[in-house]
C-alpha atoms as a PDB file:
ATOM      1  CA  UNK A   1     -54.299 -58.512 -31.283  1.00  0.00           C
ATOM      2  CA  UNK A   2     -50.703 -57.952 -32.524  1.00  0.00           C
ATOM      3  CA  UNK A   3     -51.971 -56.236 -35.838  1.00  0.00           C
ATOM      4  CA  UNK A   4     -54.268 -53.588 -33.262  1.00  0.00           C
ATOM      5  CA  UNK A   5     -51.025 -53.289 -30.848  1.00  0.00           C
ATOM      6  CA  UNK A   6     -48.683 -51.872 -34.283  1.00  0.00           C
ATOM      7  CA  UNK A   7     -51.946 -49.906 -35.213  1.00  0.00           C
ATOM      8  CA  UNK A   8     -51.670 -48.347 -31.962  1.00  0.00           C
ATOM      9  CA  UNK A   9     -47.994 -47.585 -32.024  1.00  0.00           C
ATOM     10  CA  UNK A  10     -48.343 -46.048 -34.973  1.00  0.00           C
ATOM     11  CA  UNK A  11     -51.151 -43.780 -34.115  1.00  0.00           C
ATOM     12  CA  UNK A  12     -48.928 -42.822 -30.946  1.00  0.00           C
ATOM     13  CA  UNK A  13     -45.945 -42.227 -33.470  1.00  0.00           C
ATOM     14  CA  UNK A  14     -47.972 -40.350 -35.952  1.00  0.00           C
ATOM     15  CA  UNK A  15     -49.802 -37.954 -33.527  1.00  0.00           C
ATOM     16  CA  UNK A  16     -46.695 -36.991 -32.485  1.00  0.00           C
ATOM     17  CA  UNK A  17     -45.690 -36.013 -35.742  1.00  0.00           C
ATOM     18  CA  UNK A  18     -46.180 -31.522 -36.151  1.00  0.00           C
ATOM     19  CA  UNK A  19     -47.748 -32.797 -39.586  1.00  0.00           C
ATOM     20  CA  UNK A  20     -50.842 -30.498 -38.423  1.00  0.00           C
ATOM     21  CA  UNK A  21     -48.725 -28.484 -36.609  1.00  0.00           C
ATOM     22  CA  UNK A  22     -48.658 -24.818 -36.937  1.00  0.00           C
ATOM     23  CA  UNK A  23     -45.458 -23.509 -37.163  1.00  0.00           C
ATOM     24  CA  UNK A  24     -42.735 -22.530 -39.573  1.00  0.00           C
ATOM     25  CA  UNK A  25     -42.816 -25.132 -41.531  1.00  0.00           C
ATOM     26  CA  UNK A  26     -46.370 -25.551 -41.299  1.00  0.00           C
ATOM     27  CA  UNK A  27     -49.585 -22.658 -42.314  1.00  0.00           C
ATOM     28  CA  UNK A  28     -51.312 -20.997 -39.193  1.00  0.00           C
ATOM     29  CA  UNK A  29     -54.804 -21.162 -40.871  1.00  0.00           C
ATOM     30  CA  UNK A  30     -56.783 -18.380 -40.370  1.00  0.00           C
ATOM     31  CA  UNK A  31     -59.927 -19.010 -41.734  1.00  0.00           C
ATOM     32  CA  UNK A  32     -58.790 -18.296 -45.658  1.00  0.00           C
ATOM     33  CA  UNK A  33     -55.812 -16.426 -44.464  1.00  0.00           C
ATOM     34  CA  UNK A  34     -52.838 -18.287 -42.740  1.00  0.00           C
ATOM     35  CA  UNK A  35     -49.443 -16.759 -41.292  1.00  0.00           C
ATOM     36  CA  UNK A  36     -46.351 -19.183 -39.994  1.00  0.00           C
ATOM     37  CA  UNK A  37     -44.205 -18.581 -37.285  1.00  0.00           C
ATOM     38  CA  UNK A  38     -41.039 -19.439 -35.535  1.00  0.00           C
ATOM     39  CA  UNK A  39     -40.209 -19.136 -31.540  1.00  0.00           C
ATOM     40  CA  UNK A  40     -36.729 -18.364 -30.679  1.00  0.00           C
ATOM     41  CA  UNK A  41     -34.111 -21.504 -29.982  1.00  0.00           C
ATOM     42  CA  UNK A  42     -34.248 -22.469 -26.103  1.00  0.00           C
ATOM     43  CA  UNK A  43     -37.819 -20.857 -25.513  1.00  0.00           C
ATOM     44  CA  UNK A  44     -38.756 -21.807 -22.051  1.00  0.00           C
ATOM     45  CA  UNK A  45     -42.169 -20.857 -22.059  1.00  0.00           C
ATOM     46  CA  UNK A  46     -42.305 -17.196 -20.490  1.00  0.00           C
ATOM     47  CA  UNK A  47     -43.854 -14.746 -23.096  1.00  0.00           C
ATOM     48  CA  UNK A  48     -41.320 -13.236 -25.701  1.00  0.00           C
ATOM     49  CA  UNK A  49     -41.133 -10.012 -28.072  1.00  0.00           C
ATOM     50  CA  UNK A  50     -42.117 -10.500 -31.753  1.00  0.00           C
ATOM     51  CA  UNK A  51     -41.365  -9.521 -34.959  1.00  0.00           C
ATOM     52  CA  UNK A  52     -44.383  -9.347 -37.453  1.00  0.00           C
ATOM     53  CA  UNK A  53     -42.533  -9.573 -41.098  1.00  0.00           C
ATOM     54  CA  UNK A  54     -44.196  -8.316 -44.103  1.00  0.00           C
ATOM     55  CA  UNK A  55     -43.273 -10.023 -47.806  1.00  0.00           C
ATOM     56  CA  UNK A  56     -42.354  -8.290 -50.813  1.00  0.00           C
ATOM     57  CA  UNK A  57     -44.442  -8.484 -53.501  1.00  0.00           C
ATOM     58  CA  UNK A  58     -45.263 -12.133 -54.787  1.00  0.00           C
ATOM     59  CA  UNK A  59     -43.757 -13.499 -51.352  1.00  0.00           C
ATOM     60  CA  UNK A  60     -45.038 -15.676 -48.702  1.00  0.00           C
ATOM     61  CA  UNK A  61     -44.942 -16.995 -45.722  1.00  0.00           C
ATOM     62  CA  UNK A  62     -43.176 -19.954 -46.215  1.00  0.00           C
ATOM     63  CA  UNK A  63     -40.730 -17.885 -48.324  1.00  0.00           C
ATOM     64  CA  UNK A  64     -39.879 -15.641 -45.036  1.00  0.00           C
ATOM     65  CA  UNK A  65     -39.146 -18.652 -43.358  1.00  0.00           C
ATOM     66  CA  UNK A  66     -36.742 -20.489 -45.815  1.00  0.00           C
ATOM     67  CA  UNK A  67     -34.545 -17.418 -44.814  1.00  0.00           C
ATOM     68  CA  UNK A  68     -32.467 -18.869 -42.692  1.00  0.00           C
ATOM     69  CA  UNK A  69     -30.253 -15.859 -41.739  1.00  0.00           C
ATOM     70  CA  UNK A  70     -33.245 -13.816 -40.950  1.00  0.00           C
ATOM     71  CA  UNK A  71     -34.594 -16.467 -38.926  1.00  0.00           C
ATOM     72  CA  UNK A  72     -31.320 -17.186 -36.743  1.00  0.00           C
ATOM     73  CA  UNK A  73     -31.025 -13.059 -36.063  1.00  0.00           C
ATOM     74  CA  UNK A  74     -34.500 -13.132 -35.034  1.00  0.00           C
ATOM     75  CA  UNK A  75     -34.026 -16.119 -32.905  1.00  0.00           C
ATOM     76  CA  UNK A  76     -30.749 -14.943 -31.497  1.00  0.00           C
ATOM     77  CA  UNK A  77     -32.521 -11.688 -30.022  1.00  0.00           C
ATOM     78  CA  UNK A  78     -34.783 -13.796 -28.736  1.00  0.00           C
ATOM     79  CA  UNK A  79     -37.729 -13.167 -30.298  1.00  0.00           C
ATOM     80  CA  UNK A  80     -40.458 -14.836 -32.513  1.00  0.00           C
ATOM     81  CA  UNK A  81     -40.420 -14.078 -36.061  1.00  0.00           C
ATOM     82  CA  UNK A  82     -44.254 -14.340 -37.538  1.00  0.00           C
ATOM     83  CA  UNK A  83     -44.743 -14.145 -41.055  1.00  0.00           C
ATOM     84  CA  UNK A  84     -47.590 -12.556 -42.821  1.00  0.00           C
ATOM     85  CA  UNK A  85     -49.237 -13.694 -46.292  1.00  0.00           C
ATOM     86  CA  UNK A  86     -50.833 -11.020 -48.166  1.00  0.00           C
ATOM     87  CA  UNK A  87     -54.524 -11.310 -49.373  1.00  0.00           C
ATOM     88  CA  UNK A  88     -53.162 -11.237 -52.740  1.00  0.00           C
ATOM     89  CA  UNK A  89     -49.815 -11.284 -54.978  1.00  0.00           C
ATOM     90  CA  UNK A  90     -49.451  -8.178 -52.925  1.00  0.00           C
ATOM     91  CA  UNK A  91     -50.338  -6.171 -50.002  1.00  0.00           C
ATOM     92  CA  UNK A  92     -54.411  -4.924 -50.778  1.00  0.00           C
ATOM     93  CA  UNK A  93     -53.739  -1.410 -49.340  1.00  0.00           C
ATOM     94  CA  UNK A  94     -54.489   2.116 -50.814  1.00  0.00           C
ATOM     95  CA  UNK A  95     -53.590   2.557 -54.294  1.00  0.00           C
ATOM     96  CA  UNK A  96     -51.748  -0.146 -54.881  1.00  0.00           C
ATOM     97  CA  UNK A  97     -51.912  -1.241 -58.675  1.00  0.00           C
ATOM     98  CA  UNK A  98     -55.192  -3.192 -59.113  1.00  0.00           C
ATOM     99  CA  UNK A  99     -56.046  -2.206 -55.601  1.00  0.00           C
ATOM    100  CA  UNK A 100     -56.621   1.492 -56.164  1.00  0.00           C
ATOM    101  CA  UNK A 101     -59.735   1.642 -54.404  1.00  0.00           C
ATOM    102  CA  UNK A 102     -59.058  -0.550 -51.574  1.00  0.00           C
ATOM    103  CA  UNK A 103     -59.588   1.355 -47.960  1.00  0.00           C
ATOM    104  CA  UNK A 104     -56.650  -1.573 -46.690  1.00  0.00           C
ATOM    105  CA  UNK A 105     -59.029  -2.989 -44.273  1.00  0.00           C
ATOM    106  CA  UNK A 106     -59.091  -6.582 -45.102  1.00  0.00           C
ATOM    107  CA  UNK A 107     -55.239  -6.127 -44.513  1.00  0.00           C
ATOM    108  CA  UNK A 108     -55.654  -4.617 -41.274  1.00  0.00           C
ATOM    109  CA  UNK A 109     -58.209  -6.677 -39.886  1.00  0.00           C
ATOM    110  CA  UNK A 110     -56.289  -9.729 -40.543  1.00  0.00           C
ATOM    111  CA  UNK A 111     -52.970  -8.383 -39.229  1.00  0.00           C
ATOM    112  CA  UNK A 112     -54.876  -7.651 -36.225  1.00  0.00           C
ATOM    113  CA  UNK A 113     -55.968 -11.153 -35.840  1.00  0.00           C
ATOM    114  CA  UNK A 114     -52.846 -12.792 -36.592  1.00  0.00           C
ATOM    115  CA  UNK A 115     -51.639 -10.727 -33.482  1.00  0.00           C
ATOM    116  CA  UNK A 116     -54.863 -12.431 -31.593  1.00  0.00           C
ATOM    117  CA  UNK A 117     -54.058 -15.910 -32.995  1.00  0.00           C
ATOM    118  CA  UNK A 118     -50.274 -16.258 -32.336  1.00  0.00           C
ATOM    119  CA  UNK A 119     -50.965 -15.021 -28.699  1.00  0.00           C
ATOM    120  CA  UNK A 120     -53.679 -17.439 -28.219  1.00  0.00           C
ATOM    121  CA  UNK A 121     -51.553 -20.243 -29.469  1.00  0.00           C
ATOM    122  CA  UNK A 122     -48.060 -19.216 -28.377  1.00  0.00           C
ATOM    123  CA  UNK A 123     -46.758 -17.518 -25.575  1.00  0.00           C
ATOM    124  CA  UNK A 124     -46.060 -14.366 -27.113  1.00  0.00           C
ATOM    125  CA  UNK A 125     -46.344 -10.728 -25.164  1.00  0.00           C
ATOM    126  CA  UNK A 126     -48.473  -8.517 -27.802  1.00  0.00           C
ATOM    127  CA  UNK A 127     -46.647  -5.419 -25.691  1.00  0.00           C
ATOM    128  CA  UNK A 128     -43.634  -6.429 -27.565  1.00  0.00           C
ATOM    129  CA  UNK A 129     -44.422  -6.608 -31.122  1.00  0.00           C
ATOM    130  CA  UNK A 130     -42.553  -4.680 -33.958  1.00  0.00           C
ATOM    131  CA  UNK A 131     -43.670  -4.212 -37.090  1.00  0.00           C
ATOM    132  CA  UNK A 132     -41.459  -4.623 -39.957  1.00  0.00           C
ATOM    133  CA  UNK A 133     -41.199  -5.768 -43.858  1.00  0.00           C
ATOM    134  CA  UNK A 134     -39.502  -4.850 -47.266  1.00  0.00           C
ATOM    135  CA  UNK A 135     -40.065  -3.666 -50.682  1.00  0.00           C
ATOM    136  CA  UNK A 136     -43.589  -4.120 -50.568  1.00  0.00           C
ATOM    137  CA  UNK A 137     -43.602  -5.507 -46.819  1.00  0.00           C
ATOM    138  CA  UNK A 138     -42.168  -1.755 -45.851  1.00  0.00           C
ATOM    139  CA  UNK A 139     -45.487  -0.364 -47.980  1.00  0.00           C
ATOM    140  CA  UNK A 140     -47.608  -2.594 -46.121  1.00  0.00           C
ATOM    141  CA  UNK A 141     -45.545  -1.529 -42.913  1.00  0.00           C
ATOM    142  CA  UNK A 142     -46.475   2.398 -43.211  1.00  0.00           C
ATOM    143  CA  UNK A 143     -50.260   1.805 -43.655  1.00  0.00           C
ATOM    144  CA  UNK A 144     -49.790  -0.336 -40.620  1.00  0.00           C
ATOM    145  CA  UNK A 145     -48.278   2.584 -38.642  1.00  0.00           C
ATOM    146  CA  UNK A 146     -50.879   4.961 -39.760  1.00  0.00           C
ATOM    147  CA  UNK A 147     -53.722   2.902 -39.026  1.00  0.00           C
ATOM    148  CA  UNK A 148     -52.916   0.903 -35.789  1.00  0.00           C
ATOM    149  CA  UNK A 149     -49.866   2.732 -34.062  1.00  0.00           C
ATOM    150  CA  UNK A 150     -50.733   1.203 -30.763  1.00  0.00           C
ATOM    151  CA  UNK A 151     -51.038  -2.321 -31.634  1.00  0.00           C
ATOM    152  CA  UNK A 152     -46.839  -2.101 -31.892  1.00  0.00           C
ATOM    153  CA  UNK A 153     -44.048  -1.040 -30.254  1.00  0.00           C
ATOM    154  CA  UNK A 154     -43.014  -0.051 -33.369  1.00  0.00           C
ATOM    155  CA  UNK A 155     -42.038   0.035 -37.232  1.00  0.00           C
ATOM    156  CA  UNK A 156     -39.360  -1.028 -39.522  1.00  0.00           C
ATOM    157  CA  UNK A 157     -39.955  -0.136 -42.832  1.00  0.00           C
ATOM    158  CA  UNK A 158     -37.736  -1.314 -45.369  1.00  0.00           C
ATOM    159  CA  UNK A 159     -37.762  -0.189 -48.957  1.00  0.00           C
ATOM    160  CA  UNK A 160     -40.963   1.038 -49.164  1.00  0.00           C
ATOM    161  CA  UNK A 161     -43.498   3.456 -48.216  1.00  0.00           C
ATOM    162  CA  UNK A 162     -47.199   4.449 -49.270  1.00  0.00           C
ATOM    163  CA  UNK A 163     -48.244   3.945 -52.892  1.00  0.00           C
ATOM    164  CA  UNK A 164     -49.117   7.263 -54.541  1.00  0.00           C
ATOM    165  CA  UNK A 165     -48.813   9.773 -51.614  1.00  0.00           C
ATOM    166  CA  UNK A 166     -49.285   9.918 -47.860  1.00  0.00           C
ATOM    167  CA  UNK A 167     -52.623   9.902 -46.627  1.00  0.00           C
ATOM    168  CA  UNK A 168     -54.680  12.698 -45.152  1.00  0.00           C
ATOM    169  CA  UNK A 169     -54.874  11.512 -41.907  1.00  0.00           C
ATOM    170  CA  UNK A 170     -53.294   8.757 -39.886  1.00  0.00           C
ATOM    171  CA  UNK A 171     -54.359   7.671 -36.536  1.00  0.00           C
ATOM    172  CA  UNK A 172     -52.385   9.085 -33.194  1.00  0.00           C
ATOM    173  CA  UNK A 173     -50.403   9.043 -31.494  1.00  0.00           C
ATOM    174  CA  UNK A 174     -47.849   8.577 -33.690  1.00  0.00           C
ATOM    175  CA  UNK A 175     -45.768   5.503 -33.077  1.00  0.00           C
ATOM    176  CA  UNK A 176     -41.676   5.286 -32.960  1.00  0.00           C
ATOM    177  CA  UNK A 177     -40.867   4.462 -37.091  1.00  0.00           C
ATOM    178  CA  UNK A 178     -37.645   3.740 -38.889  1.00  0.00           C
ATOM    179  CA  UNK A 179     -37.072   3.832 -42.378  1.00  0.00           C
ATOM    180  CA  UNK A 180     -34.107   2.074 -44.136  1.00  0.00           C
ATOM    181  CA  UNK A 181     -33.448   2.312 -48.121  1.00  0.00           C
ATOM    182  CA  UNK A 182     -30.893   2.345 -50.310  1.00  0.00           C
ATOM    183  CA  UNK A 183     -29.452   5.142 -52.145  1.00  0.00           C
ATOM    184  CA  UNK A 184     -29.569   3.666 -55.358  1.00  0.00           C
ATOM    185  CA  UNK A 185     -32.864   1.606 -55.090  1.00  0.00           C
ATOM    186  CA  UNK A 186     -33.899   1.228 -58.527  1.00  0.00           C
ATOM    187  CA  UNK A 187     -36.807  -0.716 -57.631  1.00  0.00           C
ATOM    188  CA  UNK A 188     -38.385   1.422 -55.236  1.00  0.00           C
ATOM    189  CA  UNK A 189     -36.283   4.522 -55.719  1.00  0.00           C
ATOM    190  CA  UNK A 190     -36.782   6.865 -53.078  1.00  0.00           C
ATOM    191  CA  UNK A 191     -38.555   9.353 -55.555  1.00  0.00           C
ATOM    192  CA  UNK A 192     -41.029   6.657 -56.430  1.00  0.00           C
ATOM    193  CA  UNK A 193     -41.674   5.640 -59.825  1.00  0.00           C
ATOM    194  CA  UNK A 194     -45.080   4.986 -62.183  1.00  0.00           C
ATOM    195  CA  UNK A 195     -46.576   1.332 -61.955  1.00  0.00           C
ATOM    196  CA  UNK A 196     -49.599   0.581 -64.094  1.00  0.00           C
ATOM    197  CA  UNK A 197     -52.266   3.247 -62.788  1.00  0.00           C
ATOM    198  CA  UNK A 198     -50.522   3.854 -59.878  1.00  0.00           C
ATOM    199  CA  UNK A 199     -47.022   4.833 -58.438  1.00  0.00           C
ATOM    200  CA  UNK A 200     -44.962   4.589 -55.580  1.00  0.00           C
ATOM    201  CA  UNK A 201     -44.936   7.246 -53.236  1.00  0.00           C
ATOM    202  CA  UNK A 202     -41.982   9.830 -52.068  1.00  0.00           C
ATOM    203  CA  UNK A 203     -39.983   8.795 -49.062  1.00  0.00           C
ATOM    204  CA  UNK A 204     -39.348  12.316 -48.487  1.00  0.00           C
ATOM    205  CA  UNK A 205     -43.431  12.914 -48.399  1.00  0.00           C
ATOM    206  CA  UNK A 206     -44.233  10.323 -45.864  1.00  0.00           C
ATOM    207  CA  UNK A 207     -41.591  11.539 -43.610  1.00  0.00           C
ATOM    208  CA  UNK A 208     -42.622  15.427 -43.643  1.00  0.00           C
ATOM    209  CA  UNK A 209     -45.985  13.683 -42.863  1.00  0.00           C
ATOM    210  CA  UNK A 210     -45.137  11.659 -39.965  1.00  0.00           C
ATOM    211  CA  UNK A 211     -42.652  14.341 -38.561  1.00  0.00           C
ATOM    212  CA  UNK A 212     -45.865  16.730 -38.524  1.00  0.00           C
ATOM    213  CA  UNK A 213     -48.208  14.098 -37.312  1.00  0.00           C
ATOM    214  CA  UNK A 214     -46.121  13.521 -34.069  1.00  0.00           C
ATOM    215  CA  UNK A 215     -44.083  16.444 -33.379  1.00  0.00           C
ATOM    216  CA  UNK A 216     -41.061  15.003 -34.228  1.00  0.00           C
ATOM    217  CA  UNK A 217     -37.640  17.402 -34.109  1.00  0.00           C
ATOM    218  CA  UNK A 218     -33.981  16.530 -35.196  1.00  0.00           C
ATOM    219  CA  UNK A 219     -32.013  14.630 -32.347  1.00  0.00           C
ATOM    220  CA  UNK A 220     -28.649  13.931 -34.279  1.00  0.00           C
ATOM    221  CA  UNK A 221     -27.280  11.373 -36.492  1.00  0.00           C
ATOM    222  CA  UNK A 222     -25.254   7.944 -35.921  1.00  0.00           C
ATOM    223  CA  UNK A 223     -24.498   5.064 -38.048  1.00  0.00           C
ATOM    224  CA  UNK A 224     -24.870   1.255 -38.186  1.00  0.00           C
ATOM    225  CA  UNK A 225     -22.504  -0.682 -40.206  1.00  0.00           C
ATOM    226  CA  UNK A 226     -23.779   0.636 -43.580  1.00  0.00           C
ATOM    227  CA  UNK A 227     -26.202   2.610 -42.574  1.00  0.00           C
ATOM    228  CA  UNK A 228     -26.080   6.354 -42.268  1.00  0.00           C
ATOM    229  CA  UNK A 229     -29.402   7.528 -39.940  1.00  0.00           C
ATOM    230  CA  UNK A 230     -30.921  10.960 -39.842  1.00  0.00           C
ATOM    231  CA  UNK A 231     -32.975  10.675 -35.906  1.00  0.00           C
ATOM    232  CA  UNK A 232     -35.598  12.459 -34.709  1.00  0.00           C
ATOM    233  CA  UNK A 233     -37.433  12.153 -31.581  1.00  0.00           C
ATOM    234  CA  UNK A 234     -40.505  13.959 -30.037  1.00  0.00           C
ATOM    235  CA  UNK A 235     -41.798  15.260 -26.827  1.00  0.00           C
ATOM    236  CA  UNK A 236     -43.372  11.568 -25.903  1.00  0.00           C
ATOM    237  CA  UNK A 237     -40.001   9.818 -26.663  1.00  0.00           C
ATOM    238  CA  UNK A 238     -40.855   7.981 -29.972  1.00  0.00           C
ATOM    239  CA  UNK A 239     -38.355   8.133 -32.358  1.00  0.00           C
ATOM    240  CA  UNK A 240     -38.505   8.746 -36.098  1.00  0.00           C
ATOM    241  CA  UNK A 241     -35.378   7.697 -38.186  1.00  0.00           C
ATOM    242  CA  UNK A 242     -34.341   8.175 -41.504  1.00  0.00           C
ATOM    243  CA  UNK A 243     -31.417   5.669 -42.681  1.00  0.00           C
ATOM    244  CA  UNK A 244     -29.605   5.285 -45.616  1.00  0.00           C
ATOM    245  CA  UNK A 245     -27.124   2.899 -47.181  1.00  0.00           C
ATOM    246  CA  UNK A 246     -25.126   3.400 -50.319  1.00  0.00           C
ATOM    247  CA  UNK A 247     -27.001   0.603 -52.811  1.00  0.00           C
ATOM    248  CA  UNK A 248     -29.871  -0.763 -54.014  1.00  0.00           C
ATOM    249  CA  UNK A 249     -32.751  -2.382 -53.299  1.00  0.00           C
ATOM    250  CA  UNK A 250     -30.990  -4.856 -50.669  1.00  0.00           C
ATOM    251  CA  UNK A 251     -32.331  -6.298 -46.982  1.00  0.00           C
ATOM    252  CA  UNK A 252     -29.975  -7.427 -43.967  1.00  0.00           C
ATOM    253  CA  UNK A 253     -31.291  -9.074 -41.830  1.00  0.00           C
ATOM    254  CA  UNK A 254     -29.329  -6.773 -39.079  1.00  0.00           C
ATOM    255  CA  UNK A 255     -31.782  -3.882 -39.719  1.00  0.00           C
ATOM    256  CA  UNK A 256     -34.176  -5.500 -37.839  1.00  0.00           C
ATOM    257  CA  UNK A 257     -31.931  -6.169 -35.174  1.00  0.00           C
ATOM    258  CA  UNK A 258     -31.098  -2.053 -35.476  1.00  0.00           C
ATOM    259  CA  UNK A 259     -34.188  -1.077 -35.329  1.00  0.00           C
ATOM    260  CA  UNK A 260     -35.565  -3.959 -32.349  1.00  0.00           C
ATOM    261  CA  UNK A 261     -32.977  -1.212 -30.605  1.00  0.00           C
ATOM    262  CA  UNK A 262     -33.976   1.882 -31.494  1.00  0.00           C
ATOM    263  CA  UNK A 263     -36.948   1.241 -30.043  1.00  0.00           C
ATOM    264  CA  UNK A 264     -35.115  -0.061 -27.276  1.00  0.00           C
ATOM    265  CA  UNK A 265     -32.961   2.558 -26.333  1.00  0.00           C
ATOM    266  CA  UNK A 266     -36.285   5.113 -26.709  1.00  0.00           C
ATOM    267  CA  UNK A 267     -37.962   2.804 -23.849  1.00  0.00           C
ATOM    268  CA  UNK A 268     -40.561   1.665 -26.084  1.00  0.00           C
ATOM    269  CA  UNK A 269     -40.499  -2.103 -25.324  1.00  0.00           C
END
């Protein structure tokens, strides 16, 4: 009777363990995808904002979430911070090297059900999401823009942008977008550069294309600590920013928290 009684406790103790827990220590499966997220410190249960982090390339979930720093800003603006896993060592979207044929879709329809998932299983408000990632996370980030603009609030892309050019078409309306890279990026300059049978595309391109896609005009300039922005805005209020900073290929995690307010200040969230 005594040996059942400790059998119990246990059981009691260990199902109260988050071994199965999903969370940020823990995978979110997916089916054969998984994501992991964190909720913001003091989260009392009424729905919250999100940010949906991209990796660069060979990253990972679990690899977004060992950054502290980024965590804690996230946290502090009190949002969730949920953190893709790409389908391979990097993001399967158009020509990206050994992916030059890929349409992005598995990509896309597993973003989109991460967004269904973490909703389901946390309260999280899916009107508040923004969209952000480096290196290849900001690649990732500008297919996501031109393929679902009104699943987000918004984009932050950081370091990166489409592999080989801008596409033809992109889906509208066009959605508020900032870009952030360094001056001196020598891994993703902002020229681009060859990889393999592919190459990085030209900031400069995707901009011309997304200030034509939504109408976009020049609204002024302002700077954040490093950052020197070029804004523009359009007739809808979305905002399109261009922002530089004199090094390389670097991430703050205070970008995110720049451009969670550029999209505030436009009345986007």
């Amino acid at each position: 009777m005594r040996f059942q009684s400790v059998i119990l406790a246990l059981g009691v103790i260990l199902g109260a363990q988050p071994a199965l827990a999903c969370g940020p220590d823990t995978d979110c499966q997916l089916g054969d995808r998984h994501y992991r997220i964190a909720m913001p410190e003091g989260q009392a249960g009424a729905p919250v904002g999100a940010v949906v982090f991209a990796h660069g390339y060979r990253g990972s979930a679990a690899a977004v979430m060992q950054n502290q720093n980024l965590r804690q800003v996230v946290s502090d603006m009190g949002l969730a911070l949920i953190a893709l896993k790409s389908a391979d060592d990097d993001w399967v979207i158009p020509y990206a090297p050994r992916h030059m044929d890929s349409d992005g879709s598995v990509e896309f329809r597993y973003v989109e059900a991460v967004i269904e998932d973490a909703a389901r299983r946390f309260p999280i408000d899916p009107k508040r999401l923004m969209a952000a990632g480096f290196s290849a996370g900001g690649m990732m980030v500008w297919n996501l823009a031109c393929t679902m603009p009104e699943r987000f609030a918004g984009f932050a892309a950081i370091a990166g942008t489409f592999w080989m050019k801008p596409p033809e078409t992109c889906a509208t309306p066009a959605a508020s977008l900032v870009h952030i890279h360094g001056t001196t990026d020598p891994t993703v300059p902002l020229a681009g550069r060859p990889i393999l049978e592919t190459r990085q595309g030209d900031v400069a391109d995707s901009l011309d294309m997304y200030q034509a896609l939504g109408g976009f005009s020049p609204s002024g300039e302002m700077e954040f600590e490093d950052l020197e922005c070029q804004n523009r805005r359009n007739a809808t209020g979305d905002v399109l920013d261009f922002c530089l900073h004199p090094g390389g290929h670097t991430f703050r995690s205070s970008y995110l928290r720049f451009a969670w307010d550029r999209l505030l200040a436009a009345g986007q969230l």
